[in-house]
Protein backbone atom coordinates (compact mmCIF):
# COMPACT_ATOMS: atom_id res chain seq x y z
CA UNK A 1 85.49 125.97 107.40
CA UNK A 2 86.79 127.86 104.61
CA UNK A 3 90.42 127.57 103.23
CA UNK A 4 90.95 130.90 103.85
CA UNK A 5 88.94 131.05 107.21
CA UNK A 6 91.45 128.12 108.65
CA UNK A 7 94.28 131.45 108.42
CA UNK A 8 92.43 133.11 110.94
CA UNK A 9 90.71 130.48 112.94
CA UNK A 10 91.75 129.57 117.06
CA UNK A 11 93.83 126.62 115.08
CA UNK A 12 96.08 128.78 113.89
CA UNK A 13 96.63 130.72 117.33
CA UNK A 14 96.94 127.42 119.21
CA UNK A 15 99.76 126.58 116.53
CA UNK A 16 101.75 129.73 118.04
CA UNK A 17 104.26 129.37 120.40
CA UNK A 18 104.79 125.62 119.64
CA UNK A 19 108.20 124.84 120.36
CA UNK A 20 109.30 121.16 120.33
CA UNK A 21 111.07 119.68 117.10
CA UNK A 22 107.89 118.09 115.23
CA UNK A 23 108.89 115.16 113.21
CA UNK A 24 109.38 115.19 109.27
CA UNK A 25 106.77 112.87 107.71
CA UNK A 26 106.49 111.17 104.48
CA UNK A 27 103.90 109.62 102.92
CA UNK A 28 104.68 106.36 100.35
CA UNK A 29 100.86 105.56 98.89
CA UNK A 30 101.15 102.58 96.25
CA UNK A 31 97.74 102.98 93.27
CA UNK A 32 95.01 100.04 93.66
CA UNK A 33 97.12 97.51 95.67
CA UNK A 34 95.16 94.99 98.04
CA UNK A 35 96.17 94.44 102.39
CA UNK A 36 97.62 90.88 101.65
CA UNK A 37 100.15 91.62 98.70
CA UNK A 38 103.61 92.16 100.01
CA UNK A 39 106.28 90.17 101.18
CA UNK A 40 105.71 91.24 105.26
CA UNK A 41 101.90 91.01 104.65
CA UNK A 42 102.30 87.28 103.93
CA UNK A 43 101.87 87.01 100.16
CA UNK A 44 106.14 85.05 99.51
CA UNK A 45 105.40 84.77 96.13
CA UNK A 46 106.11 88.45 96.14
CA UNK A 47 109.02 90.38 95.84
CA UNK A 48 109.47 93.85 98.41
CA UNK A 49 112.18 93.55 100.09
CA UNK A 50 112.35 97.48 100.85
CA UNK A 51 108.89 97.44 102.46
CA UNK A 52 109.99 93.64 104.29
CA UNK A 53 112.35 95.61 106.26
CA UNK A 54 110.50 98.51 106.86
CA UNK A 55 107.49 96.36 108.49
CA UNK A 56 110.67 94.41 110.21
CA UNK A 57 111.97 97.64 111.43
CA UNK A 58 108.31 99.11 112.44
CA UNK A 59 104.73 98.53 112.67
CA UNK A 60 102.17 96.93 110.60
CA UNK A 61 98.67 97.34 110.72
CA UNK A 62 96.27 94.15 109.27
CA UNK A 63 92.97 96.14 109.17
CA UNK A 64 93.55 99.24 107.73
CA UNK A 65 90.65 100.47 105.67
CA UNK A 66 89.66 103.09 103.04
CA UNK A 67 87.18 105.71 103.05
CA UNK A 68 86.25 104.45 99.27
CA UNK A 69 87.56 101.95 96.72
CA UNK A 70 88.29 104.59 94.07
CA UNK A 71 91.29 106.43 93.76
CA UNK A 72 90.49 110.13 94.42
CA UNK A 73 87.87 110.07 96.41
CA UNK A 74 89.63 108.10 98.72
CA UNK A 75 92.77 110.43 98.41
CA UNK A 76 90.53 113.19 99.51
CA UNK A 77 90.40 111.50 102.46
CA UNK A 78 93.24 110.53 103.41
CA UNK A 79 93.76 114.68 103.15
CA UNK A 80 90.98 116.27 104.76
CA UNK A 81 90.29 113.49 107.66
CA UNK A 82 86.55 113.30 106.21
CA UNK A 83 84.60 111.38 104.19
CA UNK A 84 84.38 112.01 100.51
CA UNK A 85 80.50 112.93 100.18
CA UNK A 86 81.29 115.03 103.25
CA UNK A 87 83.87 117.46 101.09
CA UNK A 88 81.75 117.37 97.38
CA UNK A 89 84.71 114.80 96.44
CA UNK A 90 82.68 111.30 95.59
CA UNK A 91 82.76 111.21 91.98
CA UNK A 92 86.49 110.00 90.65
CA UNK A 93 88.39 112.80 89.27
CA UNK A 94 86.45 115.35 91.06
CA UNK A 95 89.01 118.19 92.04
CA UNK A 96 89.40 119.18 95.93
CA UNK A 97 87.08 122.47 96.60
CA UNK A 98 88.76 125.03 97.07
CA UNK A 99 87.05 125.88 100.62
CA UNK A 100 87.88 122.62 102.33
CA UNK A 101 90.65 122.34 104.09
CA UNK A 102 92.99 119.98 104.01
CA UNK A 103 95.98 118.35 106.28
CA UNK A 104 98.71 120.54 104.38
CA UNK A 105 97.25 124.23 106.24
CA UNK A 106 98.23 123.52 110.19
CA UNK A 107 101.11 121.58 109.20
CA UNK A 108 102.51 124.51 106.90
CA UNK A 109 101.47 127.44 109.26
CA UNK A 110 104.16 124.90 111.73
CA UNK A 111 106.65 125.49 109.46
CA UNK A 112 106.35 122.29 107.94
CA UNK A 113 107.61 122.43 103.70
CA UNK A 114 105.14 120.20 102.09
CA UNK A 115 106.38 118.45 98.86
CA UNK A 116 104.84 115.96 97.05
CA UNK A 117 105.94 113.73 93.71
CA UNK A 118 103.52 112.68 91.36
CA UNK A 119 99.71 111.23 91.52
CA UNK A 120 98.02 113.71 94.50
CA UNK A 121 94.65 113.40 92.41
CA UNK A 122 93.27 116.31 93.71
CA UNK A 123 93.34 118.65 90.86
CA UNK A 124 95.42 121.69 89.58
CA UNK A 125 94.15 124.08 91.78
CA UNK A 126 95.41 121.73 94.89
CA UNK A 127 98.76 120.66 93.32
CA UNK A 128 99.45 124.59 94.11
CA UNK A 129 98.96 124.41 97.71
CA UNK A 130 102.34 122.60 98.08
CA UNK A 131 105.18 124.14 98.44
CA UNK A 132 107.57 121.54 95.70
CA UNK A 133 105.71 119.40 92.98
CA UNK A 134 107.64 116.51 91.01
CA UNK A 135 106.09 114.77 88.19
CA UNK A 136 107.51 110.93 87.06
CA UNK A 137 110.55 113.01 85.52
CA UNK A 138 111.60 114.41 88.53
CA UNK A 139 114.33 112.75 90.52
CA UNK A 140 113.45 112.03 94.63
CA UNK A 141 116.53 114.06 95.15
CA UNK A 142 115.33 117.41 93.91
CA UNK A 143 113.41 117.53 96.87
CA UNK A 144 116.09 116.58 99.53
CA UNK A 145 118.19 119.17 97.82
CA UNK A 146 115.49 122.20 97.45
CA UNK A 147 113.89 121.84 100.80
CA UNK A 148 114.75 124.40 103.88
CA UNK A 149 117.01 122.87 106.27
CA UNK A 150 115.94 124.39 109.00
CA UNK A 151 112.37 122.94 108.89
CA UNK A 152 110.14 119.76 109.19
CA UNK A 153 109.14 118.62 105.77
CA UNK A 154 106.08 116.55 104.92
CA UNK A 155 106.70 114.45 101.82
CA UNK A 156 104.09 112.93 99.50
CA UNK A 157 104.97 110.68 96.69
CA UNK A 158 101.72 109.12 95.00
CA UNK A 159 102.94 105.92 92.99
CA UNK A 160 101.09 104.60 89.64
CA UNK A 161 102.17 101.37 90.80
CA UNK A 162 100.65 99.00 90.39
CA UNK A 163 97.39 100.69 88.43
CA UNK A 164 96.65 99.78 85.36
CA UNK A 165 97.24 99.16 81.85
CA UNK A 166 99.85 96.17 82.57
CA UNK A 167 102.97 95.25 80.07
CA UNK A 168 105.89 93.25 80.07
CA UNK A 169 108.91 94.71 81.13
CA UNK A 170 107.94 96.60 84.90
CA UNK A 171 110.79 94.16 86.62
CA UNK A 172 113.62 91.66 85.65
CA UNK A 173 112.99 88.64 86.40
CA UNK A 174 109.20 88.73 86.05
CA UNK A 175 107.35 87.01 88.80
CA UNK A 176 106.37 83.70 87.55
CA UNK A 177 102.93 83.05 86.48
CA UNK A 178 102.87 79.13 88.45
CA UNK A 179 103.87 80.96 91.25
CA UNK A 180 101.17 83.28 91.68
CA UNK A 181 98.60 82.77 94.95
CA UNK A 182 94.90 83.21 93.26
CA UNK A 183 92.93 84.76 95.76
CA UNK A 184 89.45 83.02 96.34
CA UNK A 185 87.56 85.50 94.92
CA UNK A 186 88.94 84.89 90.95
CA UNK A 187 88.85 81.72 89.32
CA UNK A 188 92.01 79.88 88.61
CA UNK A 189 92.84 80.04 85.05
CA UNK A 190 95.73 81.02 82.98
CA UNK A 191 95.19 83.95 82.10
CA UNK A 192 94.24 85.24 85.24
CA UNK A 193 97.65 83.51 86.94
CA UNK A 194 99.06 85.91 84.13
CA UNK A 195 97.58 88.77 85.36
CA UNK A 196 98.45 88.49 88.59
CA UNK A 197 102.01 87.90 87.47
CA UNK A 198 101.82 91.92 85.99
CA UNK A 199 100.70 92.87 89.34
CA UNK A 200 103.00 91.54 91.52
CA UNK A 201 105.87 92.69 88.81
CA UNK A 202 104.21 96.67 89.55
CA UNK A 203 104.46 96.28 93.21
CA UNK A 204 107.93 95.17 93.28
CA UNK A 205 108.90 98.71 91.03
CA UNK A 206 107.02 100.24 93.25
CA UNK A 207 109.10 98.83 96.28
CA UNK A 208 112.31 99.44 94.62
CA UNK A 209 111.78 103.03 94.17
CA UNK A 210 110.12 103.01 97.82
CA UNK A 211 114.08 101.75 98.58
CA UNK A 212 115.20 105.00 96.74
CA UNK A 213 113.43 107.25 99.23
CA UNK A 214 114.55 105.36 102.26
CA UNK A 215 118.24 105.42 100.92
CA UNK A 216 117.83 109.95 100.73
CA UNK A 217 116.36 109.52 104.66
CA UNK A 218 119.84 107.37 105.02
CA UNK A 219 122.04 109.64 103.34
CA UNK A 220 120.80 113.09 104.49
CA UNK A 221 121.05 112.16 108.10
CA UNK A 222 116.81 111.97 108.82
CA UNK A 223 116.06 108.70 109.16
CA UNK A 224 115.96 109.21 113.60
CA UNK A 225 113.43 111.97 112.85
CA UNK A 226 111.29 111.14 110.27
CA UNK A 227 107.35 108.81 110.38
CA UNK A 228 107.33 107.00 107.56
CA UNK A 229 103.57 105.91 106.44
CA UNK A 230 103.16 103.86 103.83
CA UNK A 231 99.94 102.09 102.22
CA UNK A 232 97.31 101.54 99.39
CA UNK A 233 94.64 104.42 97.95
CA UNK A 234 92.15 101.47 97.35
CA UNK A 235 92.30 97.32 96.48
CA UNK A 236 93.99 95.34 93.72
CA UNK A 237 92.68 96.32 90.45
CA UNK A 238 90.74 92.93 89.63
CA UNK A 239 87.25 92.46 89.91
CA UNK A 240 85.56 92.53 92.67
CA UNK A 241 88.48 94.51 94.39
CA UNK A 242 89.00 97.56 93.15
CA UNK A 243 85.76 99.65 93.03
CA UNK A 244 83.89 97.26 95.56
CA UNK A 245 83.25 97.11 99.28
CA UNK A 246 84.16 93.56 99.81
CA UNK A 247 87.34 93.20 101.92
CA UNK A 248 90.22 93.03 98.90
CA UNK A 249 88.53 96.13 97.31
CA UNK A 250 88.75 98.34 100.97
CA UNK A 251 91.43 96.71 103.01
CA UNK A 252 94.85 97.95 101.92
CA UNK A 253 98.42 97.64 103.41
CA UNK A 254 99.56 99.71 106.15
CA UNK A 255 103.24 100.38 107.45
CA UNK A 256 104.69 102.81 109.54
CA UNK A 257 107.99 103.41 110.89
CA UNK A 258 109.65 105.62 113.51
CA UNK A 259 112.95 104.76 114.97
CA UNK A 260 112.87 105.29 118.46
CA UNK A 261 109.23 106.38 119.01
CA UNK A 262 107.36 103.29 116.99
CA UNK A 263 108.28 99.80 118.52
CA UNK A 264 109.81 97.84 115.81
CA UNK A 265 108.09 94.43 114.44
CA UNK A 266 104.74 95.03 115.98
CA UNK A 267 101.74 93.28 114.52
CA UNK A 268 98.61 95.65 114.90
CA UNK A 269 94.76 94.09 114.68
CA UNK A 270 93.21 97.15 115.69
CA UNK A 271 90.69 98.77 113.10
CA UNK A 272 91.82 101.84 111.57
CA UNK A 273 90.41 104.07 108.57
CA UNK A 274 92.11 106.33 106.20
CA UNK A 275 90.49 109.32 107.51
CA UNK A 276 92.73 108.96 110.73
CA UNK A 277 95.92 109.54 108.71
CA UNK A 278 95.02 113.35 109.06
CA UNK A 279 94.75 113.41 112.23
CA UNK A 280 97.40 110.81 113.11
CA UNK A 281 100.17 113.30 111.28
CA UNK A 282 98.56 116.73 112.95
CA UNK A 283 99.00 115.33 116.77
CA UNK A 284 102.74 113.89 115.42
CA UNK A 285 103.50 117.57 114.51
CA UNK A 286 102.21 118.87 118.18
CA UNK A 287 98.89 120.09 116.69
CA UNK A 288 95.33 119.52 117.47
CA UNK A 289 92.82 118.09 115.14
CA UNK A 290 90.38 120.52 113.66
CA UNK A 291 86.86 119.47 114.75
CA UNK A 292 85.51 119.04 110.87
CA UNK A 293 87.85 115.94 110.84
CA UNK A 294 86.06 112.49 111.21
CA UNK A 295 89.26 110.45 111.80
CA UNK A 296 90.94 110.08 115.11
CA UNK A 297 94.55 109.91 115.73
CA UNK A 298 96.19 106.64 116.41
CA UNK A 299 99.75 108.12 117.28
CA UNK A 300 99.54 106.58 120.66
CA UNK A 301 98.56 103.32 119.29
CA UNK A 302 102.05 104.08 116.79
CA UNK A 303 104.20 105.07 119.77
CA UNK A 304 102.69 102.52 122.37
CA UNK A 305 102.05 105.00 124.69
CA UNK A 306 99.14 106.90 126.37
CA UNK A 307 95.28 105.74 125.74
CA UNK A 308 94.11 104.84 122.46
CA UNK A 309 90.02 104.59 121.91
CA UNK A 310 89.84 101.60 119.28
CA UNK A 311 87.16 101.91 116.63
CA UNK A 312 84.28 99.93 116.50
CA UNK A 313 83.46 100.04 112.94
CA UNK A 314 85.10 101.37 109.73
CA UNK A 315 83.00 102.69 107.05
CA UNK A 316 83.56 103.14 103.37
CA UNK A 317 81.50 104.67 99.84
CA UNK A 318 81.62 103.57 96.22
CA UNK A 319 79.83 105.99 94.07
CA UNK A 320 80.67 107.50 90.45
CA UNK A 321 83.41 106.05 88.72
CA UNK A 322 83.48 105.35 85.18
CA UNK A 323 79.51 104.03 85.87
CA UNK A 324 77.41 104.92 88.48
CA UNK A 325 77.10 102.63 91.70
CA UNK A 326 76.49 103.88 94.83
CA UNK A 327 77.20 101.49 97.95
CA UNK A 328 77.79 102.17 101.27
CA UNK A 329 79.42 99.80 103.92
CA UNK A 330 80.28 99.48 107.52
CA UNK A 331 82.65 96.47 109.10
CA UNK A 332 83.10 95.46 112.37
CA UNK A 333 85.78 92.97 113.10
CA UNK A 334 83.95 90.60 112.68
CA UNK A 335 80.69 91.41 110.50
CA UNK A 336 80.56 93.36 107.89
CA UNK A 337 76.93 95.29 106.04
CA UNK A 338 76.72 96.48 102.73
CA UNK A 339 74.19 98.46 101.12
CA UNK A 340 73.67 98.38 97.53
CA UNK A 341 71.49 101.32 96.89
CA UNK A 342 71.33 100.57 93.00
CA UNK A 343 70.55 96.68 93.20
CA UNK A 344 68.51 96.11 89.93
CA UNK A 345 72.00 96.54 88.67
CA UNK A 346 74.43 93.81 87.97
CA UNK A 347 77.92 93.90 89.13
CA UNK A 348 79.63 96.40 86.38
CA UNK A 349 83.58 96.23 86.99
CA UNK A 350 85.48 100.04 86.41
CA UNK A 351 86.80 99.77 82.72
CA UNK A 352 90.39 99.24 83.47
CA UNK A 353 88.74 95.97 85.35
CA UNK A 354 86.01 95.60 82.28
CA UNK A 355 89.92 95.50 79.71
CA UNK A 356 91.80 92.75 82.07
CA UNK A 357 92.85 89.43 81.05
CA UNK A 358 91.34 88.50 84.44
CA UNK A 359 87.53 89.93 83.67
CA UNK A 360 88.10 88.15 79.88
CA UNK A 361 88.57 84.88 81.83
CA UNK A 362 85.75 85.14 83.87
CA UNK A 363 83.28 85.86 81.12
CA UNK A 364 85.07 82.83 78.86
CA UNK A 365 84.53 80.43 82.24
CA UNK A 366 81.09 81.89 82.52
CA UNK A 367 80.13 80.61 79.34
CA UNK A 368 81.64 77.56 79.46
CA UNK A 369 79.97 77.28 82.50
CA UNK A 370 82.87 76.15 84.68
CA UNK A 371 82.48 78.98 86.91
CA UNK A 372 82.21 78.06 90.64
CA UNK A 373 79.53 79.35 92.45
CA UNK A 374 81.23 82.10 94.21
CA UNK A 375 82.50 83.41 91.06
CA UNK A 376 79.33 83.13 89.51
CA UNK A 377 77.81 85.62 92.11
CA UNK A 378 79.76 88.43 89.46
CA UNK A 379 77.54 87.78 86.24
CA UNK A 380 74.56 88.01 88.36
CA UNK A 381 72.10 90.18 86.75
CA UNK A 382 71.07 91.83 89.97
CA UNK A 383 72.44 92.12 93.29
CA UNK A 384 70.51 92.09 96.57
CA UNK A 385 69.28 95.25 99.06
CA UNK A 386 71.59 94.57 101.36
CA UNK A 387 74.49 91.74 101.93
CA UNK A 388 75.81 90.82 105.70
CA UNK A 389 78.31 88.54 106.05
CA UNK A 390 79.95 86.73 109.13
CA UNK A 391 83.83 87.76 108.79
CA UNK A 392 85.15 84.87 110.76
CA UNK A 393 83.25 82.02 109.44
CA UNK A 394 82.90 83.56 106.06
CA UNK A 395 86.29 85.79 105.62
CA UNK A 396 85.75 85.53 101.52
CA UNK A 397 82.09 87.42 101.78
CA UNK A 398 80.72 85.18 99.73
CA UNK A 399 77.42 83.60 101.94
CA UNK A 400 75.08 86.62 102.12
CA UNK A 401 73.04 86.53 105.54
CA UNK A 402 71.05 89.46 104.75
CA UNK A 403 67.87 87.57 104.82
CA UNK A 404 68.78 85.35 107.61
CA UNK A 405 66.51 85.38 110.93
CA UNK A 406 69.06 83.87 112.54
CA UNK A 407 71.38 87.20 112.23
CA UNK A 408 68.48 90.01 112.52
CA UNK A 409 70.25 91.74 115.55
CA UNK A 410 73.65 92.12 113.77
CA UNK A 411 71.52 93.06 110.51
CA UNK A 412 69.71 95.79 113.11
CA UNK A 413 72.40 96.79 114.47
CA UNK A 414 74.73 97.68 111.60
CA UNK A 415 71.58 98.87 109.87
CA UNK A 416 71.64 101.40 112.52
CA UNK A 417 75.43 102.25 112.78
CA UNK A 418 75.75 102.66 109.01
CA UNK A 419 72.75 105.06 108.83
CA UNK A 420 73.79 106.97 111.53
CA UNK A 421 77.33 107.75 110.11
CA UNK A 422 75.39 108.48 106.89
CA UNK A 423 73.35 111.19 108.67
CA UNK A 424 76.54 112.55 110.76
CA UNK A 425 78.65 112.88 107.80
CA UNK A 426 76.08 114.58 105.32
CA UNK A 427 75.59 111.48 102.94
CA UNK A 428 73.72 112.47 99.74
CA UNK A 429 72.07 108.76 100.18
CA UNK A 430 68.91 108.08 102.09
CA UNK A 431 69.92 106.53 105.28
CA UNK A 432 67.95 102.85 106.16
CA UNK A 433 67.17 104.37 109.48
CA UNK A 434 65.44 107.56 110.80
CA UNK A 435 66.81 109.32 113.64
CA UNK A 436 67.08 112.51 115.37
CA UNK A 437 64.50 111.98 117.79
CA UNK A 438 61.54 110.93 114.90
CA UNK A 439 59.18 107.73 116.41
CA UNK A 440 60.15 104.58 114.80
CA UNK A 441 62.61 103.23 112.60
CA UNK A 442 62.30 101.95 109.31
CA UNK A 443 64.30 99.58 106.89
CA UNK A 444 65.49 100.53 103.47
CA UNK A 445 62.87 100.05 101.22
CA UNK A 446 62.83 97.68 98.09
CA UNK A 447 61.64 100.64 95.97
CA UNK A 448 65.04 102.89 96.81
């Protein structure tokens, strides 16, 4: 449905006559920042206290997935309630179409005022459907004071914390380099402890000026009627994170708060997507979700009240970025399938990843060859078909059982859910399976 269409649609006459108070929402999304690294989310050689409390003072989810490991695709998203290939917005820096609608139309035709500070990603033409735009210059304030007082407001504020390049200087005291907790995935060695150092030092400027919105909620009087959402547009920017499908590249933090309607210090294992923030916010606000939108609300699962259908899968998309590679995945809670639909190609980090101290180190270690063989899996010239791993005995993804009679039916069967959401959803990919009522299945072929 067409922008302009949505004006006129039954959406729009549902949205008349609604009467209750609809909550103010804002929005806090952080730039390449991986599920495990915050204070609350069990990394203590971190620094957030502003986030600590509001996890302490909320919920937090541990699954919470993108739709893509890229920054605006994923943002696209987290908009529209859709995947990007579904809305023309796969490629990185590809600008929202001007026909698809996004979560900002119902929640404006409410009466919601729809500010937003900073990295939306979406283009020009999109940074003009809201109603106030700040850039880094801009004060948090200006919003507070310019919006309508007599409305909801829905509040946006896109971070560049903590994206890359890295310098000294982003906190005082700088987290300590010894202190750092190397994730499996990246060899330990100096300079990659360093690294991590300039990543935790983002995150923590990122939570302090995170404390400077929750102090305006404070002082204005909203905090009782606001949902605060805050998370990650894709993983840590370090390879095989950012950019990838394994687990630190598409599981990011999640945190919501609602005083009085969500249950404070609640642990949540359920699986959720970014394409349910959409809808999430619309039934919030008293609305229904359009039908185009692929996500499903999880307000009840927020509030603890009413029924809640739990996914079964999440599923994500890597495609153009600064090179092309175009993978597909789908994870269960405990499994997870990724297709590689480019494998004669090796593992090509983006080039913010290619410039890091940490990618440096790797390449040094792999010619040294004191690599371990996990990390050695990165310098691979090719990569295979298809990679399944076993999330609970294998959380690190780093034993593929793609070729492994002993897991055909979970190979089958996520074979089958993956190319069935790749059919649903419009994929510009060849799906593994044929469906739709043609004899037979078949698997992806070598030749792809």
């Amino acid at each position: 449905m067409r922008r302009r269409e949505l004006l006129a649609s039954p959406l729009a006459a549902a949205m008349q006559g609604q009467t209750a108070s609809p909550p103010n929402i804002v929005f806090l999304i952080s730039d390449d920042h991986s599920a495990p690294d915050l204070g609350c989310m069990g990394n203590s050689a971190i620094r957030t206290p502003h986030l600590d409390r509001m996890a302490a003072g909320g919920m937090r989810f541990t699954r919470c997935f993108v739709a893509s490991p890229q920054c605006s695709p994923n943002r696209s998203a987290i908009l529209t309630g859709c995947a990007p290939h579904t809305t023309s917005t796969s490629r990185l820096h590809t600008p929202m179409p001007d026909w698809e609608p996004s979560v900002l139309e119902p929640l404006k035709q409410r009466g919601y005022f729809a500010g937003a500070f900073r990295k939306v990603h979406q283009g020009a033409a999109f940074d003009k459907r809201w109603d106030f735009y700040g850039d880094a210059r801009t004060p948090f304030s200006a919003f507070f004071d310019k919006r309508p007082k007599d409305r909801p407001f829905f509040l946006h504020v896109g971070f560049t914390d903590p994206h890359r390049p890295y310098a000294p200087g982003a906190v005082t005291p700088p987290h300590d380099p010894a202190h750092m907790r190397v994730p499996a995935f990246l060899p330990d060695t100096p300079d990659v402890r360093k690294d991590l150092a300039f990543y935790h030092d983002e995150i923590s400027r990122m939570d302090s000026e995170c404390g400077q919105v929750f102090a305006l909620l404070r002082q204005h009087g909203l905090e009782d009627n606001t949902l605060v959402i805050f998370t990650g547009d894709n993983g840590m920017p370090f390879p095989r994170a950012k950019g990838a499908c394994y687990d630190p590249g598409i599981n990011v933090p999640l945190l919501a708060r609602w005083p009085g309607r969500v249950p404070a210090g609640i642990v949540r294992q359920q699986l959720i997507s970014h394409v349910d923030l959409a809808p999430t916010w619309l039934t919030a606000a008293g609305l229904p979700v359009p039908g185009k939108m692929q996500g499903r609300s999880f307000l009840n699962l927020l509030t603890n009240s009413g029924t809640y259908a739990e996914r079964d899968t999440v599923f994500s998309e890597r495609n153009w970025h600064d090179n092309f590679d175009p993978i597909r995945s789908v994870r269960t809670a405990t499994h997870k399938l990724i297709f590689n639909a480019a494998p004669h190609f090796p593992y090509r980090p983006a080039l913010d990843l290619e410039n890091s101290l940490s990618w440096a180190s790797i390449l040094e270690e792999g010619r040294r060859g004191r690599l371990k063989p996990e990390h050695k899996q990165m310098l691979h010239p090719t990569r295979p078909l298809l990679e399944l791993y076993d999330l609970t005995a294998d959380p690190h993804e780093f034993h593929n059982l793609g070729t492994s009679t002993a897991h055909s039916e979970v190979l089958s069967d996520l074979t089958s859910r993956l190319s069935g959401w790749m059919e649903e959803t419009l994929d510009f990919l060849p799906p593994g399976r044929i469906r739709r009522g043609q004899p037979g299945t078949r698997d992806w072929p070598l030749n792809l």
